[in-house]
C-alpha atoms as a PDB file:
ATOM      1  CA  UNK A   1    -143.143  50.194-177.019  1.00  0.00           C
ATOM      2  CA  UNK A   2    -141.399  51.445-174.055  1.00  0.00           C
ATOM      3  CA  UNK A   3    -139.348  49.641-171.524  1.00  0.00           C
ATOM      4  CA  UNK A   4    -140.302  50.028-167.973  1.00  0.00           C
ATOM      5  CA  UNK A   5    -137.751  49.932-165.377  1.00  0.00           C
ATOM      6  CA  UNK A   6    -138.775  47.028-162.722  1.00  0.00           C
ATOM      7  CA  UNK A   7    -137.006  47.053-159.495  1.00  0.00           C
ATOM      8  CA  UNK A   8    -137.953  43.624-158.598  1.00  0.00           C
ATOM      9  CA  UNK A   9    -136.119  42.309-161.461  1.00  0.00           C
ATOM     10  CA  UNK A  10    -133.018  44.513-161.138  1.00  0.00           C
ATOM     11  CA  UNK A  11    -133.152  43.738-157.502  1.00  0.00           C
ATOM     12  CA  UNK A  12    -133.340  40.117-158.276  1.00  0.00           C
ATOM     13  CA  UNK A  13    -130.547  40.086-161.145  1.00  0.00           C
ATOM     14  CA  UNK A  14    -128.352  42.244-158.997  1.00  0.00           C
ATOM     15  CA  UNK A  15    -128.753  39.678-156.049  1.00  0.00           C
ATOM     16  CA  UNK A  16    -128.175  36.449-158.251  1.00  0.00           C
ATOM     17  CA  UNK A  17    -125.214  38.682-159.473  1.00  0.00           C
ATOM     18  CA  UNK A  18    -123.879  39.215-156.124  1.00  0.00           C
ATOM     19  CA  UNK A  19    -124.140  35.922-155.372  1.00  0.00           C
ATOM     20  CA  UNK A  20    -122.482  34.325-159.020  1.00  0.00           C
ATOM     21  CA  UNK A  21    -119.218  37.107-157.920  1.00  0.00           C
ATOM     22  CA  UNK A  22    -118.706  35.685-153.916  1.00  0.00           C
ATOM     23  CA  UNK A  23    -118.261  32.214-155.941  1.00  0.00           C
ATOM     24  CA  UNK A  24    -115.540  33.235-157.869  1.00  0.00           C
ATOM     25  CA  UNK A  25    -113.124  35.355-155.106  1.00  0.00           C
ATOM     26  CA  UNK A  26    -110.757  33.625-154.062  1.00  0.00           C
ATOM     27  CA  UNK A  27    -111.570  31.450-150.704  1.00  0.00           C
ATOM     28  CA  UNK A  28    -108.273  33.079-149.060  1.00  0.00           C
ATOM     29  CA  UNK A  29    -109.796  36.635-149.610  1.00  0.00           C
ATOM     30  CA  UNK A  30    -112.952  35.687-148.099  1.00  0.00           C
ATOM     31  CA  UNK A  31    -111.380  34.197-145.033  1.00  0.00           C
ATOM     32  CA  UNK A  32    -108.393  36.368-144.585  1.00  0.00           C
ATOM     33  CA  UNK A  33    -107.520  37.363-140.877  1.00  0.00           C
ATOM     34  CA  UNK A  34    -107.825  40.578-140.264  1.00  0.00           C
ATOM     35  CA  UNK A  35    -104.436  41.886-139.032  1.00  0.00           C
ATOM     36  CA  UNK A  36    -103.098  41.784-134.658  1.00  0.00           C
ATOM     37  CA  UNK A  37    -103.828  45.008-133.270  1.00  0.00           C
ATOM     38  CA  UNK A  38    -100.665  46.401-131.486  1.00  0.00           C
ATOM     39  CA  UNK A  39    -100.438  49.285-129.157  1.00  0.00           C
ATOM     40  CA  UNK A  40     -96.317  50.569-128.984  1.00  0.00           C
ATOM     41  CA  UNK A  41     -95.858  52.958-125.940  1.00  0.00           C
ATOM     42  CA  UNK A  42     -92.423  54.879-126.077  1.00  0.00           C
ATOM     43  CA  UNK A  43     -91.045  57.825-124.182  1.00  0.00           C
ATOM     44  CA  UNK A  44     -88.885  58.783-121.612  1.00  0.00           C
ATOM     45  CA  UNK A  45     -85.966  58.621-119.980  1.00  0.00           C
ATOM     46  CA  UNK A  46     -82.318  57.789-121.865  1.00  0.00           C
ATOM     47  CA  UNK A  47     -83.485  56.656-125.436  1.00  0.00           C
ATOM     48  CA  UNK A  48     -83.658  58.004-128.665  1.00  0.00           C
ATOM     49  CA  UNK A  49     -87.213  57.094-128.759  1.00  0.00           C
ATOM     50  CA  UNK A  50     -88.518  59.376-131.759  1.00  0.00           C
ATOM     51  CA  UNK A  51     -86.583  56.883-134.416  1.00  0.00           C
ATOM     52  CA  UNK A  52     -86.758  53.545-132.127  1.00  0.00           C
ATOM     53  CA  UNK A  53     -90.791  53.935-132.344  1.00  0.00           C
ATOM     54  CA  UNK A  54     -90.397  54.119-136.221  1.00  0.00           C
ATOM     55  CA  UNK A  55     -88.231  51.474-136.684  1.00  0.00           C
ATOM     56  CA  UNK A  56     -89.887  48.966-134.353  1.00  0.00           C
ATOM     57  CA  UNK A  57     -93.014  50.105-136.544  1.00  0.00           C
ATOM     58  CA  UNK A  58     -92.067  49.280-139.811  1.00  0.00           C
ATOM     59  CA  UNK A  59     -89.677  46.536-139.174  1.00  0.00           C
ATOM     60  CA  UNK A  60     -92.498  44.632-137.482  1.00  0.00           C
ATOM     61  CA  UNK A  61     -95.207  45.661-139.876  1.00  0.00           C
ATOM     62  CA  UNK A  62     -92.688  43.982-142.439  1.00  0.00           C
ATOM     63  CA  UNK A  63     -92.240  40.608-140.771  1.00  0.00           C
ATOM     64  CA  UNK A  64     -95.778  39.930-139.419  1.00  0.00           C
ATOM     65  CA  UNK A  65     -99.373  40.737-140.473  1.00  0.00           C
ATOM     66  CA  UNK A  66     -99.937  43.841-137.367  1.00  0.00           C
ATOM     67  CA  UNK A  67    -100.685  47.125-137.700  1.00  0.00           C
ATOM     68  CA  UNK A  68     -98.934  49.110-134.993  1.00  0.00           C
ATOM     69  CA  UNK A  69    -100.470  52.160-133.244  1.00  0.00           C
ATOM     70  CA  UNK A  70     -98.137  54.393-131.233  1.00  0.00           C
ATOM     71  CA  UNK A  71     -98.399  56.130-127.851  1.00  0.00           C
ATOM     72  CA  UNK A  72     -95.172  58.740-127.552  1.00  0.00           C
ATOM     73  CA  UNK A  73     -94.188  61.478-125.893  1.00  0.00           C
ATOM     74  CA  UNK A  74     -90.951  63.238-126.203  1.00  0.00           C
ATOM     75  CA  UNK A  75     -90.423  63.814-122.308  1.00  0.00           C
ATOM     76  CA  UNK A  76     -86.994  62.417-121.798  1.00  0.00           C
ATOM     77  CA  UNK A  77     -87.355  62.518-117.780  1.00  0.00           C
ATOM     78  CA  UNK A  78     -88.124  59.212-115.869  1.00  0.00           C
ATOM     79  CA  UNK A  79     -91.181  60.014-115.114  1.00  0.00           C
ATOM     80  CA  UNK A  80     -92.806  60.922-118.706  1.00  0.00           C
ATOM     81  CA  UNK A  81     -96.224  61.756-119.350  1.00  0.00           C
ATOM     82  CA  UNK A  82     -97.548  58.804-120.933  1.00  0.00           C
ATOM     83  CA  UNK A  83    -101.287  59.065-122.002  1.00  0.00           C
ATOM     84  CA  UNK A  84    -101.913  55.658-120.618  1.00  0.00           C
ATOM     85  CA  UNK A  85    -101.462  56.738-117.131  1.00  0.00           C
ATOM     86  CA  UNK A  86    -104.491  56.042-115.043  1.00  0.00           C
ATOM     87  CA  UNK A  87    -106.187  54.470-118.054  1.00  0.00           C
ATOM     88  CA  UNK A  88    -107.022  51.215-116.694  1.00  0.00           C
ATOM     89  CA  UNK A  89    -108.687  50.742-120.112  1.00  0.00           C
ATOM     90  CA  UNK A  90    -105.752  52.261-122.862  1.00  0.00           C
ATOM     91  CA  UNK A  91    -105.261  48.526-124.073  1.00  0.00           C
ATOM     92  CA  UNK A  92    -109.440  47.918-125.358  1.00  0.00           C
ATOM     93  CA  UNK A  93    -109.548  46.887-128.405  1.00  0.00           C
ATOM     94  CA  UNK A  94    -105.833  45.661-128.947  1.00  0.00           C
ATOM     95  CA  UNK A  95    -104.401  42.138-129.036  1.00  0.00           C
ATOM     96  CA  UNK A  96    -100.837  43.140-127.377  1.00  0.00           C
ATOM     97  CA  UNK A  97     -98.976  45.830-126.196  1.00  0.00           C
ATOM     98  CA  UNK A  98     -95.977  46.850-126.176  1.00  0.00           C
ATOM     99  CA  UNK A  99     -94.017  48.371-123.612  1.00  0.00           C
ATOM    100  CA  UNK A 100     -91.278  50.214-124.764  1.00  0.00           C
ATOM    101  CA  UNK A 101     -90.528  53.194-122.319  1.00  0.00           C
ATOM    102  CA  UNK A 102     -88.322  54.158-119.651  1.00  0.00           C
ATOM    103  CA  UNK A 103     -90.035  55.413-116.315  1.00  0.00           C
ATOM    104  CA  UNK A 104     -88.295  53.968-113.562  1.00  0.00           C
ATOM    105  CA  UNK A 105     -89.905  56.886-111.026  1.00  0.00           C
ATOM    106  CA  UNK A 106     -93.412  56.368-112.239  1.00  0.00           C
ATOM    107  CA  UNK A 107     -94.005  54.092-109.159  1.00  0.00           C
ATOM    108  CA  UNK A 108     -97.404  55.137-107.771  1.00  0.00           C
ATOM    109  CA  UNK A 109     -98.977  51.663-106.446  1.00  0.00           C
ATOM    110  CA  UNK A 110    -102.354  52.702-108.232  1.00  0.00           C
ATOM    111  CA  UNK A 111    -100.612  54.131-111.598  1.00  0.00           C
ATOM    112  CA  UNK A 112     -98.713  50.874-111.839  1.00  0.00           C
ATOM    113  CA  UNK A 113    -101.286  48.855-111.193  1.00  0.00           C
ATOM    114  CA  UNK A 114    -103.507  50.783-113.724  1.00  0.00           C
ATOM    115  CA  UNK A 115    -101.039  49.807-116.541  1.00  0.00           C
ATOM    116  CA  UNK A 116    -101.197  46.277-115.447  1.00  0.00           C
ATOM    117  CA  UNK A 117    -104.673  45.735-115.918  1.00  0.00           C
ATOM    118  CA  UNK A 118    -104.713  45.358-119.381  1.00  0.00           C
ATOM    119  CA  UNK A 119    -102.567  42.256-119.174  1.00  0.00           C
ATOM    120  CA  UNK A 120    -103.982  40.837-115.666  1.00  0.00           C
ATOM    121  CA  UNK A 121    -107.071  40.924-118.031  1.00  0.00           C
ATOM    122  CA  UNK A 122    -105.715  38.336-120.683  1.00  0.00           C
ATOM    123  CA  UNK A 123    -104.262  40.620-122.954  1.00  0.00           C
ATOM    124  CA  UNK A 124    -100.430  40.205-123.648  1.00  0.00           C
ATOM    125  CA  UNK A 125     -97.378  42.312-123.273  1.00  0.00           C
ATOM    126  CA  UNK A 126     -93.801  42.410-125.072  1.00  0.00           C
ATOM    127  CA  UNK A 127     -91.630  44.355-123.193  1.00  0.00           C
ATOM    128  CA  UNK A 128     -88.551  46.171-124.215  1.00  0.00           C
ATOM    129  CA  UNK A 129     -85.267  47.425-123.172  1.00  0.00           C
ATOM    130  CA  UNK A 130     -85.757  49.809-120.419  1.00  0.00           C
ATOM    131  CA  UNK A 131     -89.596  48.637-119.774  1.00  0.00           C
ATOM    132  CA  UNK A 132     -87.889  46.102-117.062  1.00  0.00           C
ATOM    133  CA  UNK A 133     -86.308  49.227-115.509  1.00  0.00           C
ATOM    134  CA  UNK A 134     -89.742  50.819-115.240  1.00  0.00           C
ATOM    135  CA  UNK A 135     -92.572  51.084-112.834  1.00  0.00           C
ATOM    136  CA  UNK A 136     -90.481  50.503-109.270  1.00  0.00           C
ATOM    137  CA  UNK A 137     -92.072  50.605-106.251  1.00  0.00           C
ATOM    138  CA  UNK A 138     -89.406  50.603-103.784  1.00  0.00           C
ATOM    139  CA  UNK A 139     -85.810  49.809-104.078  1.00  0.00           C
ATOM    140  CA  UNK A 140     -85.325  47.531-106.969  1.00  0.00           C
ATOM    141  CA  UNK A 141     -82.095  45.876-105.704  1.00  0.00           C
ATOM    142  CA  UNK A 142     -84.585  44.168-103.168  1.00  0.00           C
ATOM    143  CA  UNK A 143     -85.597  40.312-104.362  1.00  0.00           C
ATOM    144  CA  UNK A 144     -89.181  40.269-104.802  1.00  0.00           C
ATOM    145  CA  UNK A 145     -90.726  37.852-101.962  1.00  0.00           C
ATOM    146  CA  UNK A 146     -92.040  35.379-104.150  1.00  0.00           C
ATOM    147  CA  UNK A 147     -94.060  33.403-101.155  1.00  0.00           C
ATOM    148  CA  UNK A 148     -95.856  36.726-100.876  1.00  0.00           C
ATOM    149  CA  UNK A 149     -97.079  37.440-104.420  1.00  0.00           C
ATOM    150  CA  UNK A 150     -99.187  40.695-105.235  1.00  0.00           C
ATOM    151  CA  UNK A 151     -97.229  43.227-103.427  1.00  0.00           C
ATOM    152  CA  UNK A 152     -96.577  46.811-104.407  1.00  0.00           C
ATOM    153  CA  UNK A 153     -92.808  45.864-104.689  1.00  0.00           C
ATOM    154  CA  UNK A 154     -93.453  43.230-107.201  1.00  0.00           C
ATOM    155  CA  UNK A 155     -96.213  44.707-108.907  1.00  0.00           C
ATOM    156  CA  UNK A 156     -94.263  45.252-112.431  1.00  0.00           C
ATOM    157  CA  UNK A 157     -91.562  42.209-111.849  1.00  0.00           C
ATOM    158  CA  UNK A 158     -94.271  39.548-111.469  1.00  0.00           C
ATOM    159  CA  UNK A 159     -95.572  40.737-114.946  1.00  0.00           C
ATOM    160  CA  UNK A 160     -92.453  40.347-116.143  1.00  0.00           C
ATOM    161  CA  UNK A 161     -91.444  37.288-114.887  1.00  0.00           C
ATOM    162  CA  UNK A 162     -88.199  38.545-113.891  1.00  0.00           C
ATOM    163  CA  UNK A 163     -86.506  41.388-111.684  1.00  0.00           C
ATOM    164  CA  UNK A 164     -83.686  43.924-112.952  1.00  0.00           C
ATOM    165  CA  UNK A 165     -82.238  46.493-111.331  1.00  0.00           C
ATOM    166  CA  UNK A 166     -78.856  47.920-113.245  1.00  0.00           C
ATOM    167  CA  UNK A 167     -76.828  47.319-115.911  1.00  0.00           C
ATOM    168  CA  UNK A 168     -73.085  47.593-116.758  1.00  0.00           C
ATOM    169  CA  UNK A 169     -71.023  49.748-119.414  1.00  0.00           C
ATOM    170  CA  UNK A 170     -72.128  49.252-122.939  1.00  0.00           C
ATOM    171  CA  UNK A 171     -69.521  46.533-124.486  1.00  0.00           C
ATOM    172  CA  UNK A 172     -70.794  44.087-127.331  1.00  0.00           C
ATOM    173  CA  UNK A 173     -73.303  41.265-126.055  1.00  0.00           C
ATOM    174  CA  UNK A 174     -72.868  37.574-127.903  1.00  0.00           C
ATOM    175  CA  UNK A 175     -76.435  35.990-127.680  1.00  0.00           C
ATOM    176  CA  UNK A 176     -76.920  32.800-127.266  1.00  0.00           C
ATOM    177  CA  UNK A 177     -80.486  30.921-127.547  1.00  0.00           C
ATOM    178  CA  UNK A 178     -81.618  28.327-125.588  1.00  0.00           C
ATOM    179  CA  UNK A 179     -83.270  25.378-127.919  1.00  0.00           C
ATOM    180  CA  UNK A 180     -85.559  24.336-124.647  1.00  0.00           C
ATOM    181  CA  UNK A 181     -87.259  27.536-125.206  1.00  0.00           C
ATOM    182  CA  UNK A 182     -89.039  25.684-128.160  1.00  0.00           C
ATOM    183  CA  UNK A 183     -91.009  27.661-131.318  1.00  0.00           C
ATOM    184  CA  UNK A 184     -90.208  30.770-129.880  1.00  0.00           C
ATOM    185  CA  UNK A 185     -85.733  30.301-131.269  1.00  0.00           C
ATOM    186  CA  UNK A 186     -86.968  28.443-134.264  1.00  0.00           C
ATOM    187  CA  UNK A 187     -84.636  30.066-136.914  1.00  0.00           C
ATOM    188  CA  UNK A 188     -83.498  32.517-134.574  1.00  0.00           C
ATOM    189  CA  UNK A 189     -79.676  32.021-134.626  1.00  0.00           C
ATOM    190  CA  UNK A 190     -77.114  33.341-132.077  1.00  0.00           C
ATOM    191  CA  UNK A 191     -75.378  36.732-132.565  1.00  0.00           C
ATOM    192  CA  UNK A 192     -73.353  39.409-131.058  1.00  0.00           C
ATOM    193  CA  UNK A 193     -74.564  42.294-130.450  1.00  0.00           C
ATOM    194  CA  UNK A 194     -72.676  46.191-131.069  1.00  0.00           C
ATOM    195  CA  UNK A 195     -71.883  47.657-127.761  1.00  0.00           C
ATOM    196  CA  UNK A 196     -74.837  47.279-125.340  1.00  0.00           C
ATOM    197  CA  UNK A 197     -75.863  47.528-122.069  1.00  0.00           C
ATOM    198  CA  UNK A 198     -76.332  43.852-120.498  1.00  0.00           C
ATOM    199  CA  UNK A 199     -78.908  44.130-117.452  1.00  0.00           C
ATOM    200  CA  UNK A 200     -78.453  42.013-114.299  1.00  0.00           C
ATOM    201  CA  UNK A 201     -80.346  39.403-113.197  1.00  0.00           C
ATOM    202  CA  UNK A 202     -81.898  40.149-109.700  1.00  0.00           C
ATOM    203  CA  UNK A 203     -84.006  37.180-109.885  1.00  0.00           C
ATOM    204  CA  UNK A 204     -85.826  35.252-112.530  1.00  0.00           C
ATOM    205  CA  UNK A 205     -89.398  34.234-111.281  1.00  0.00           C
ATOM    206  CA  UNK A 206     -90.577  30.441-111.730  1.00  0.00           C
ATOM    207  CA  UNK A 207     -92.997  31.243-114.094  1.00  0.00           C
ATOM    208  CA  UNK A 208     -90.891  32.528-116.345  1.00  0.00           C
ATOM    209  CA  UNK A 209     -88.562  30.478-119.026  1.00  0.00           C
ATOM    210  CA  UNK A 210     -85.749  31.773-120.744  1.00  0.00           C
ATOM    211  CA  UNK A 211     -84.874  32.265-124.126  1.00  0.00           C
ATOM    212  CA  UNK A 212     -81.388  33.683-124.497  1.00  0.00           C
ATOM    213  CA  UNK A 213     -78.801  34.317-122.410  1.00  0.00           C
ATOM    214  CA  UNK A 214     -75.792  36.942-122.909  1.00  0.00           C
ATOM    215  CA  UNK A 215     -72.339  37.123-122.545  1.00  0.00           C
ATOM    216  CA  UNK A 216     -70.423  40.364-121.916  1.00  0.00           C
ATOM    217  CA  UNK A 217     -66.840  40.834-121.399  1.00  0.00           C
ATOM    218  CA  UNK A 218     -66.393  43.857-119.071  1.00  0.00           C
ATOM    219  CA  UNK A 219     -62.932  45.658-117.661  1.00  0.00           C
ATOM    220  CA  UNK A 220     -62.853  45.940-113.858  1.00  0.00           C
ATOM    221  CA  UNK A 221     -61.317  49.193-112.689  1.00  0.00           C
ATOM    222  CA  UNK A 222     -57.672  47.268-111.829  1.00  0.00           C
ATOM    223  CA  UNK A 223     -57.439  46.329-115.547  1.00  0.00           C
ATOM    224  CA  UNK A 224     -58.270  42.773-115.258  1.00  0.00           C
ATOM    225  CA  UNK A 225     -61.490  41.402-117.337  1.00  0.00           C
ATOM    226  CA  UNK A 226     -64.770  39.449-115.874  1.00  0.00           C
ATOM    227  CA  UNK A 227     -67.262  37.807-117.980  1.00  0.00           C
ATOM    228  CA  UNK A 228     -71.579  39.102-116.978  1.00  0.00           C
ATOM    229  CA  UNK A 229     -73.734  36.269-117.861  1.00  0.00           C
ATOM    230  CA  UNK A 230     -77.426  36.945-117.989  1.00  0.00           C
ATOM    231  CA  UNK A 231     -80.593  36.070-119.375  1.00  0.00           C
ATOM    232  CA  UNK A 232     -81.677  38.647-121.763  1.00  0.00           C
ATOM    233  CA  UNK A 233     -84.849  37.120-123.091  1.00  0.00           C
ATOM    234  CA  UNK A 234     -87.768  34.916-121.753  1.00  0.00           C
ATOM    235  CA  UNK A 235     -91.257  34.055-121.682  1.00  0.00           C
ATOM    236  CA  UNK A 236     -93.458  34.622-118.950  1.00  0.00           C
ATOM    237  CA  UNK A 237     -97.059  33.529-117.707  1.00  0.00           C
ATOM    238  CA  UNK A 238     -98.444  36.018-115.925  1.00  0.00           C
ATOM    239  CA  UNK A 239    -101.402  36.084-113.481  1.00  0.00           C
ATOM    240  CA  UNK A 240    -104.064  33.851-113.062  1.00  0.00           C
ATOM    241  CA  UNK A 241    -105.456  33.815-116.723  1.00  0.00           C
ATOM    242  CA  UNK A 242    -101.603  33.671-117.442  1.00  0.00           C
ATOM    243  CA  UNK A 243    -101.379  36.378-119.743  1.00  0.00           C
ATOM    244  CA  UNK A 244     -98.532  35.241-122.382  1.00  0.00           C
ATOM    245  CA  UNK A 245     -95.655  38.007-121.510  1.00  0.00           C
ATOM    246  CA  UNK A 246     -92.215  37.881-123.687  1.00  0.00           C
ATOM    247  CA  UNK A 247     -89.569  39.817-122.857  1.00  0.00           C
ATOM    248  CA  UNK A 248     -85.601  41.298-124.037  1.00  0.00           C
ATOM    249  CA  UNK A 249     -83.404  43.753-122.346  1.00  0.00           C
ATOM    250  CA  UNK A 250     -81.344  43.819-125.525  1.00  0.00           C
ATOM    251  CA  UNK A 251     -82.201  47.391-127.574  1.00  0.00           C
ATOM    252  CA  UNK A 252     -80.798  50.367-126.262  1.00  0.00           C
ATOM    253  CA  UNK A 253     -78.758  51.625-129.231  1.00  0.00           C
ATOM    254  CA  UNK A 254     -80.704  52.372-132.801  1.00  0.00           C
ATOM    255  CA  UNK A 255     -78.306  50.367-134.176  1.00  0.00           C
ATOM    256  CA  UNK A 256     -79.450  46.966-132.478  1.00  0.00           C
ATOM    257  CA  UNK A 257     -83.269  48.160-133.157  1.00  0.00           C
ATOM    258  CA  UNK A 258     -82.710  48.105-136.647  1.00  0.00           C
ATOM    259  CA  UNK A 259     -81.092  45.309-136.552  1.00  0.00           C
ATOM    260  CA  UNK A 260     -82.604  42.670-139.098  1.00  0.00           C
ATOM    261  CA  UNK A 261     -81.811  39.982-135.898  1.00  0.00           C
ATOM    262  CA  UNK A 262     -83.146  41.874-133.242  1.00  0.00           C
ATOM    263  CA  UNK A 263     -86.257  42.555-135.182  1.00  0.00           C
ATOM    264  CA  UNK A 264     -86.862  38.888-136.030  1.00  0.00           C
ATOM    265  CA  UNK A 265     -86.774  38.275-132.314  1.00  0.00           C
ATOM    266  CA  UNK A 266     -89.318  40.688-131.274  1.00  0.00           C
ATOM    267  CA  UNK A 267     -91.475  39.785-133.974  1.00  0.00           C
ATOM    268  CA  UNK A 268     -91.281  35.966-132.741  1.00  0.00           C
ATOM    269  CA  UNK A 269     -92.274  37.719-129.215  1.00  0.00           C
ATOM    270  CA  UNK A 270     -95.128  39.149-130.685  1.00  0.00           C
ATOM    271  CA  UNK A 271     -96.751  36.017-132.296  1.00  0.00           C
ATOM    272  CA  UNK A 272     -95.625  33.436-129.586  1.00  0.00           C
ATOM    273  CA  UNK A 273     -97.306  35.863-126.686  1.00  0.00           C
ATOM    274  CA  UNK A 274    -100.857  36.148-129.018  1.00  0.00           C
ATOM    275  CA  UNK A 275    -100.705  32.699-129.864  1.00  0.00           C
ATOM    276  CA  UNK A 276     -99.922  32.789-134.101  1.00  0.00           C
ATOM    277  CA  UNK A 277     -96.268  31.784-133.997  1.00  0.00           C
ATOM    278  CA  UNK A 278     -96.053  27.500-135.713  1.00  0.00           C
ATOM    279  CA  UNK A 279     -94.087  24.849-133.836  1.00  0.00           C
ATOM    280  CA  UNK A 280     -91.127  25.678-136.634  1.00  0.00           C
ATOM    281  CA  UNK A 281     -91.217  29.107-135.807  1.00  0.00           C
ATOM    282  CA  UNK A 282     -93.174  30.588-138.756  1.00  0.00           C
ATOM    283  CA  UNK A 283     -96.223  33.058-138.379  1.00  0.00           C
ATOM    284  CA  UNK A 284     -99.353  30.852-138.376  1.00  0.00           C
ATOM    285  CA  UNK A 285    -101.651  31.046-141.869  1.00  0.00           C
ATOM    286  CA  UNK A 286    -102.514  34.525-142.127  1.00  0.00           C
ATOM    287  CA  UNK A 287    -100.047  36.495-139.675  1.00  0.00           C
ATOM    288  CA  UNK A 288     -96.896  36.402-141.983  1.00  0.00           C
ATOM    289  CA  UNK A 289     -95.825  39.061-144.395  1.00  0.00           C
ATOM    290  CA  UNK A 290     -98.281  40.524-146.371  1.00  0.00           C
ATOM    291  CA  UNK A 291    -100.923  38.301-144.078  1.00  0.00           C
ATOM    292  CA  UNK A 292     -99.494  35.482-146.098  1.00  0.00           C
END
């Protein structure tokens, strides 16, 4: 006698099949999130970008469940050719950026305001090193009127909650986090830094709330010593959907980037500003190492 193939009951055994194997994987496999899509711009001015991007890349791909897609360019001027630029729309898709170049003369009112509208839109920023130095529109030593919010002037320092304009000669930077700041310094612990540049404090804006401050011991010209003291990382709320923003001006030498410290911090950035970082400090379910 011969068999006849019947699709019915191969479609029916395959189906009950199907069905018998989603019982038995595991409920975390089912359910796991899918990893925080991060957009990391780098380029320009004073940086040695083309290792910085690769180590922020991997050491955050380590700590965190993200996957990290890069916008470069090797311009070194300060006003680099960033794809993004008047691309009101480079951030779709992504659940943070971040800003990690230098372009302090990219200061077009409508460029700047282009870059911005990712994160007026809800979607967060971590911003880096020379990204507070970036975007000016007009002199930067001027204090931002904050009783007349939404000018061109404070366009970029209202996203970051707080205005810089300089910095001083690279000496070592001790760190010292403020337990206020909440989650955010859970298991962070205070360090010093190799020689870095410490920026100045023009201002910090009242929505913002600091998270470390730094002490640097600097020579005057007649020999004596003085002692900077700035904040050199906060939190920010930023427009009205008050877009989570975090922020450090710590990271100008490779050596601090790769630093297993400084890379715990930014990583803390990333999950406090999209919302997976615990009250103790640890990724939420999913968005640790591994997506554990």
């Amino acid at each position: 006698m011969t068999n006849r193939f019947s699709f019915p009951r191969w479609l029916s055994s395959s189906v009950v099949g199907a069905l018998l194997f989603s019982c038995i994987v595991p409920v975390s496999a089912q359910t796991a999130p899918k990893p925080l899509r991060i957009l990391l711009i780098t380029g320009g001015c004073c940086h040695d970008y083309a290792q910085q991007k690769d180590i922020l890349k991997r050491g955050l791909e380590k700590r965190a469940n993200v996957v990290i897609d890069q916008i470069h360019t090797d311009d070194q001027s300060t006003r680099p050719p960033l794809a993004i630029l008047g691309k009101p729309d480079y951030a779709k898709g992504y659940d943070l950026v971040i800003h990690d170049e230098c372009a302090a003369d990219v200061s077009d009112p409508a460029t700047v305001e282009a870059v911005l509208n990712p994160h007026r839109h809800g979607i967060p920023g971590v911003n880096l090193h020379c990204a507070m130095h970036s975007y000016r529109i007009g002199n930067p030593n001027d204090p931002v009127n904050v009783k007349e919010p939404g000018t061109p002037h404070g366009y970029w320092f209202e996203y970051l909650g707080l205005q810089s304009s300089g910095h001083g000669p690279q000496e070592p930077i001790a760190i010292t986090f403020n337990p206020a700041a909440g989650a955010i310094v859970k298991g962070l612990n205070d360090w010093t830094t190799v020689r870095e540049e410490l920026y100045n404090n023009i201002q910090v804006m009242e929505t913002a709330r600091p998270v470390a401050r730094g002490r640097q011991r600097v020579k005057r010209k007649d020999g004596t010593e003085k002692v900077e003291d700035t904040v050199v990382a906060w939190m920010n709320e930023y427009g009205p959907q008050k877009t989570r923003v975090f922020s450090t001006t710590v990271g100008h030498n490779n050596a601090t980037v790769e630093d297993s410290r400084y890379l715990d911090l930014v990583t803390h950035g990333v999950l406090w500003a999209t919302g997976h970082l615990e009250a103790n400090g640890t990724p939420a379910e999913g968005y640790g190492p591994g997506g554990k």
